[in-house]
C-alpha atoms as a PDB file:
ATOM      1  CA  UNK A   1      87.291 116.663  88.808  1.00  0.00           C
ATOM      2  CA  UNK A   2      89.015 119.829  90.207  1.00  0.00           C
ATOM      3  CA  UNK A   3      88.202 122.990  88.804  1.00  0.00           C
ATOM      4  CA  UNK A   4      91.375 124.921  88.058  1.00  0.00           C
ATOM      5  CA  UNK A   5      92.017 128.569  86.719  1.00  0.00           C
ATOM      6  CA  UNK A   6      94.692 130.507  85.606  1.00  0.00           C
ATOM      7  CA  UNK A   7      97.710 130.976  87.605  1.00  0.00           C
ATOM      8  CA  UNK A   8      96.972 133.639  90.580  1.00  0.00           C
ATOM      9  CA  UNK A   9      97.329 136.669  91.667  1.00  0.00           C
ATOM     10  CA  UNK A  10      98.298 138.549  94.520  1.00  0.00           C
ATOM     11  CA  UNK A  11      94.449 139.325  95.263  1.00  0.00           C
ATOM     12  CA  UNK A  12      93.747 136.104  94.611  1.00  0.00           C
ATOM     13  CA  UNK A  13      95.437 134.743  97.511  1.00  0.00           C
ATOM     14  CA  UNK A  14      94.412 136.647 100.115  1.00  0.00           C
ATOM     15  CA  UNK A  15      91.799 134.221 101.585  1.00  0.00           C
ATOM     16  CA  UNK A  16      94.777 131.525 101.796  1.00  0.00           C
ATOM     17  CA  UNK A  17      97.086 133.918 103.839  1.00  0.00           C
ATOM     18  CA  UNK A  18      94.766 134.948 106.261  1.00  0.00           C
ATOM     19  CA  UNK A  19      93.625 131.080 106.391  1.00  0.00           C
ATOM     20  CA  UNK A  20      97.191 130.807 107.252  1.00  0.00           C
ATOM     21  CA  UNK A  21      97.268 133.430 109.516  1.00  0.00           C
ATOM     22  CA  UNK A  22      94.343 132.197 111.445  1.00  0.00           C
ATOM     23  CA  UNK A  23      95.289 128.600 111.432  1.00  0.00           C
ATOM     24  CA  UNK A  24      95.340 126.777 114.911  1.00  0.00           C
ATOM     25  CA  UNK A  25      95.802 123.414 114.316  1.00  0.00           C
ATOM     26  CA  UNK A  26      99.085 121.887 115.578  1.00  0.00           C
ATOM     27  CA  UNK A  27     100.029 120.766 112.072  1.00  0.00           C
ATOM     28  CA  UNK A  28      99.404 124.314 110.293  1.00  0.00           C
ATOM     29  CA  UNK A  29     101.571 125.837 108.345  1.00  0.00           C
ATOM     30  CA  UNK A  30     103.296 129.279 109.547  1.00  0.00           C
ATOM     31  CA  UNK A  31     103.194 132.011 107.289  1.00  0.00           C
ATOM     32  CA  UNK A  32     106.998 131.693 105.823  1.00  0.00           C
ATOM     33  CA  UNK A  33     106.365 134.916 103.708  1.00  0.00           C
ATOM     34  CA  UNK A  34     106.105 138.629 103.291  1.00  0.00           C
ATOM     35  CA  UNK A  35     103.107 140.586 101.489  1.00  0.00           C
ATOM     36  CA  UNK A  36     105.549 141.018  98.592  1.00  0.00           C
ATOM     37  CA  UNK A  37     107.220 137.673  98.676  1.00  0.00           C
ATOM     38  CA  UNK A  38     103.519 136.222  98.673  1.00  0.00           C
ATOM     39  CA  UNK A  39     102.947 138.833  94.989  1.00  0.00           C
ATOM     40  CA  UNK A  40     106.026 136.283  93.713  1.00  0.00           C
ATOM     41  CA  UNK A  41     104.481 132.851  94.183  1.00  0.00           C
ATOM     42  CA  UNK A  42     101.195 134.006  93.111  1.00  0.00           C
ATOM     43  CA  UNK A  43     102.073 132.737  89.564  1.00  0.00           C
ATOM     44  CA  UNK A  44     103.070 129.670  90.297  1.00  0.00           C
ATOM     45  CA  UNK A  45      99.482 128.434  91.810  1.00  0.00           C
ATOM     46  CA  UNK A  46      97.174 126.891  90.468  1.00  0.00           C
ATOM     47  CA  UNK A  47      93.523 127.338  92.396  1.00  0.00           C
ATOM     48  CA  UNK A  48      92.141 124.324  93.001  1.00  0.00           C
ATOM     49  CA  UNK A  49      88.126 123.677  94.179  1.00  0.00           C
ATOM     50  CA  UNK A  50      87.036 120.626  95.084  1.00  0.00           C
ATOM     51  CA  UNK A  51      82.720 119.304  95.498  1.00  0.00           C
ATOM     52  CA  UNK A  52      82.022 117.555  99.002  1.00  0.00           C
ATOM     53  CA  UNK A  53      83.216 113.790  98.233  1.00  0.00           C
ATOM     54  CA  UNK A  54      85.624 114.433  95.494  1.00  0.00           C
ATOM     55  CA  UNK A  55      88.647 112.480  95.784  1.00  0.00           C
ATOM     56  CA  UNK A  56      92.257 114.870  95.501  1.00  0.00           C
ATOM     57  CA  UNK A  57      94.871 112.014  95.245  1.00  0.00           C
ATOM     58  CA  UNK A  58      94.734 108.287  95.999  1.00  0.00           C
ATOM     59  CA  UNK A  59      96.991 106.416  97.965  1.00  0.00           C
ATOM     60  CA  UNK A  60      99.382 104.943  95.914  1.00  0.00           C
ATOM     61  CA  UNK A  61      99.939 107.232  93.056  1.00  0.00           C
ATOM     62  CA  UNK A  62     102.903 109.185  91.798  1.00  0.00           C
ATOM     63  CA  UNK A  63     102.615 112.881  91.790  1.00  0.00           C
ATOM     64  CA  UNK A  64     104.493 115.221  93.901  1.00  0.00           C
ATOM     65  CA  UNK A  65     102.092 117.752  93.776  1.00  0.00           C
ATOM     66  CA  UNK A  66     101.617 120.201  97.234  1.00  0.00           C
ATOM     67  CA  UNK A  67      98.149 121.703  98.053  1.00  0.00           C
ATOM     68  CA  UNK A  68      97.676 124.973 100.195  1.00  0.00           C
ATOM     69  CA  UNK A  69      94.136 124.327 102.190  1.00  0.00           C
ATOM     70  CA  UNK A  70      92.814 127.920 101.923  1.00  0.00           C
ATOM     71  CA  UNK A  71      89.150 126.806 102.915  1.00  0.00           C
ATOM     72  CA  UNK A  72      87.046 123.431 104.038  1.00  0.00           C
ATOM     73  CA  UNK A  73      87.806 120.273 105.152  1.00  0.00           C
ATOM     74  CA  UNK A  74      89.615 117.031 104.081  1.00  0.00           C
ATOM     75  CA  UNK A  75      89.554 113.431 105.425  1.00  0.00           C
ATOM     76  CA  UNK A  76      93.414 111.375 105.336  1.00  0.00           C
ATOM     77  CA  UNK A  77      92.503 107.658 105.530  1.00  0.00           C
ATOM     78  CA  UNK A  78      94.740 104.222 104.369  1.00  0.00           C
ATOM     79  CA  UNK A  79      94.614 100.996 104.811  1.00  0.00           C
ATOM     80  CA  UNK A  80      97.644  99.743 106.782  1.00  0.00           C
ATOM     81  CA  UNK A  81      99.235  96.548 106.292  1.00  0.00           C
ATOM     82  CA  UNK A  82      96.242  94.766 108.920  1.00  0.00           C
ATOM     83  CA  UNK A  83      93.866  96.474 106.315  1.00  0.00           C
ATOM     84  CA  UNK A  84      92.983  98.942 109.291  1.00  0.00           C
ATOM     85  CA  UNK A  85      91.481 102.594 108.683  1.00  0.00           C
ATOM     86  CA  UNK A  86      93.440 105.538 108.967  1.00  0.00           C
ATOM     87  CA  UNK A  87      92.080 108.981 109.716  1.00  0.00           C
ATOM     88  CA  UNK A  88      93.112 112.632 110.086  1.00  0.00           C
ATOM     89  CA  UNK A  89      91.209 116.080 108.934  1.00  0.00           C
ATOM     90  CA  UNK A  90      93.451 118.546 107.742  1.00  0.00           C
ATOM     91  CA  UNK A  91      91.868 121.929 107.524  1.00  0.00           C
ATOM     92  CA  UNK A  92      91.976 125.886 106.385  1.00  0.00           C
ATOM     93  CA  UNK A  93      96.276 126.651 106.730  1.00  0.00           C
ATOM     94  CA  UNK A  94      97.574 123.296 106.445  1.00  0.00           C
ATOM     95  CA  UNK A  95      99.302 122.048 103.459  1.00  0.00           C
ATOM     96  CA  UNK A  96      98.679 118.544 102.019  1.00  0.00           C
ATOM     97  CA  UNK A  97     100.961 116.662  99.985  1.00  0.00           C
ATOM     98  CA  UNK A  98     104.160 117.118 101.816  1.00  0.00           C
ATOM     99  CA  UNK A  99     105.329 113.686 102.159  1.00  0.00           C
ATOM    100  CA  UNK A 100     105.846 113.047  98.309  1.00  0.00           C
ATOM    101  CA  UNK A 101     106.840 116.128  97.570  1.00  0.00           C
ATOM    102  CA  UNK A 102     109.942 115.646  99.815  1.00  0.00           C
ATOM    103  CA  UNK A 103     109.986 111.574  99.187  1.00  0.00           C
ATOM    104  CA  UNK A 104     109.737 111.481  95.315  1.00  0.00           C
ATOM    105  CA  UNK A 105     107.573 108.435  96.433  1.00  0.00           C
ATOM    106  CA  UNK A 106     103.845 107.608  95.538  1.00  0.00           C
ATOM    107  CA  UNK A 107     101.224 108.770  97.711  1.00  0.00           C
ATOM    108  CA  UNK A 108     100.754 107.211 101.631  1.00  0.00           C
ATOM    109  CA  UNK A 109      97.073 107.936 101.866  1.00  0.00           C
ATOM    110  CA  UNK A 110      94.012 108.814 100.158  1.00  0.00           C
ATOM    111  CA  UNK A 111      92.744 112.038 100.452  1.00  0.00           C
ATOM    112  CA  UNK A 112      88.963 113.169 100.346  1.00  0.00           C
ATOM    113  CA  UNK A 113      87.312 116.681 100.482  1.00  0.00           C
ATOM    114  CA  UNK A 114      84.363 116.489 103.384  1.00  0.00           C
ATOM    115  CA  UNK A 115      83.099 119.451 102.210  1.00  0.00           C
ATOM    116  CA  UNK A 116      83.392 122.297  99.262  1.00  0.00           C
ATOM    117  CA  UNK A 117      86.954 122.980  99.602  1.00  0.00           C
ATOM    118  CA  UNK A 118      89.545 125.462  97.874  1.00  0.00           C
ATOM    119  CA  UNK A 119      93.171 124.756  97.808  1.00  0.00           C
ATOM    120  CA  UNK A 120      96.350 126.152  96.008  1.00  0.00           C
ATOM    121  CA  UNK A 121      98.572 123.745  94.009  1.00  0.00           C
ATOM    122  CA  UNK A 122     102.379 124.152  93.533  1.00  0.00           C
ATOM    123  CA  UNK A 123     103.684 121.423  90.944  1.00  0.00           C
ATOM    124  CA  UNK A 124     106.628 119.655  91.390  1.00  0.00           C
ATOM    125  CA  UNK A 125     107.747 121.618  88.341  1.00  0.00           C
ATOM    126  CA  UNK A 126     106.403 124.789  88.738  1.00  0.00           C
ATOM    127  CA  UNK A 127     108.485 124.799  92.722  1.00  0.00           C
ATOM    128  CA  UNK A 128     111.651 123.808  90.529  1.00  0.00           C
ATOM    129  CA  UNK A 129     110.797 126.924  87.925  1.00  0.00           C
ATOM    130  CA  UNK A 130     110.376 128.839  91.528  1.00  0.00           C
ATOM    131  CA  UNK A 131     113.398 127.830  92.668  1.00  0.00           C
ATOM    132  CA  UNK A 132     115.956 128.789  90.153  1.00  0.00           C
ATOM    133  CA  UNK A 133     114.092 132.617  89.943  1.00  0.00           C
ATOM    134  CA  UNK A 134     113.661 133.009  93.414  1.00  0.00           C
ATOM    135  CA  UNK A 135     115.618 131.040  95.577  1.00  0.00           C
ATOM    136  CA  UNK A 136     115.146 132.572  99.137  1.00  0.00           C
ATOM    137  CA  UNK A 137     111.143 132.264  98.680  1.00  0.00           C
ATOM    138  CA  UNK A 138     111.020 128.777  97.683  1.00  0.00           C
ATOM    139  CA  UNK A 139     113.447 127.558 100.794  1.00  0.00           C
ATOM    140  CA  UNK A 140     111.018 129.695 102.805  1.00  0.00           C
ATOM    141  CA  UNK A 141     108.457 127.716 101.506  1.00  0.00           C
ATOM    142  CA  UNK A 142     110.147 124.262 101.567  1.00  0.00           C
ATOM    143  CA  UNK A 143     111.216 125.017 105.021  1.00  0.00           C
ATOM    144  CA  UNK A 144     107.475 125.723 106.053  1.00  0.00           C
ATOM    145  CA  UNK A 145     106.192 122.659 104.577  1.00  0.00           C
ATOM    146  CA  UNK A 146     109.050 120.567 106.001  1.00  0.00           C
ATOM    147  CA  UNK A 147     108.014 121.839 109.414  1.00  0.00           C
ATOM    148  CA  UNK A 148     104.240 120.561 109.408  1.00  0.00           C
ATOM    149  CA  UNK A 149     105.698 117.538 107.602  1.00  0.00           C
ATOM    150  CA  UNK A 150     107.977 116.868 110.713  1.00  0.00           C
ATOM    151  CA  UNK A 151     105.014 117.869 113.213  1.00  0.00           C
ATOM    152  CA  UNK A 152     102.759 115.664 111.726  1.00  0.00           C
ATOM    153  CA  UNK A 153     105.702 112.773 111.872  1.00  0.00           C
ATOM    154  CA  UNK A 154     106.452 113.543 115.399  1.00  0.00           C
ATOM    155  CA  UNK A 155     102.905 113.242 116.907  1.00  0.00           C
ATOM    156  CA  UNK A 156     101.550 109.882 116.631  1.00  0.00           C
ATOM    157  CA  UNK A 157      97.974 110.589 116.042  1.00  0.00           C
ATOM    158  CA  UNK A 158      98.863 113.273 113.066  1.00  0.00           C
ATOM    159  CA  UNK A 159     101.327 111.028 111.038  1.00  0.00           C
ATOM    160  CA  UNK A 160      98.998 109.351 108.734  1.00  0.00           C
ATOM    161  CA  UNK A 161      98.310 113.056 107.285  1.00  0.00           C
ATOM    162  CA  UNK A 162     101.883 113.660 105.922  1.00  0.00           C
ATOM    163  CA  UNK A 163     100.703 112.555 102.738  1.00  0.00           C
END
């Protein structure tokens, strides 16, 4: 089960912006905010930490929830319609999730930590409470997310890990 604790702060999320910053994957996610813009949306995650094996979401399912990979690894497989394996890793500052939290459809793969992993949730709910206080940082976040969402649609290989 994931192992969450209050809401964040500022201090708290250092490790994901410089896991950001350091991120060299094709499919990472830029750094869409300021120091200060960063102190904002610290309330609105949740800290997430995940055991080696444990599952985050399954394909299929309905939540719209979008995970900030701070640290570790996970594994993006399905089963396309000849029953064939999918696979992608997704790794330190790269987001997960972005597919139904544009869609408002169920999830397209199943997603599995390989390792001990810590992530940053942002509800569906707690993005809308973001984005009638502070507009300008939630497009700024939208807007990164949509980007690795698009990368990862435009490069064959990555698409199965726009989840």
């Amino acid at each position: 089960m994931n192992v969450l604790s209050p809401a964040a702060t500022k201090a708290d999320l250092q490790g994901l912006i410089d896991a950001i910053a350091q991120a060299s994957a094709d499919d990472s996610i830029t750094n869409p905010l300021t120091a200060a813009q960063w102190d904002v949306v610290a309330p609105y995650l949740l800290p997430c930490i995940l055991p080696t094996g444990h599952v985050l979401f399954q394909q299929g399912t309905s939540d719209r929830t979008l995970y900030f990979v701070e640290s570790g690894s996970l594994s993006v497989h399905f089963q396309d319609e000849k029953e064939r394996l999918r696979l992608a890793i997704v790794g330190p500052g790269s987001v997960l999730g972005e597919g139904a939290f544009f869609s408002h459809r169920s999830r397209s793969a199943t997603v599995q930590a390989t390792g001990p992993c810590k992530l940053w949730s942002l509800t569906a709910i707690r993005f809308t409470e973001l984005t009638n206080r502070q507009p300008a940082i939630a497009l700024g976040l939208a807007m990164a997310a949509g980007s690795v969402l698009a990368k990862r649609l435009g490069n064959r290989r990555r698409r199965v890990a726009a989840t």
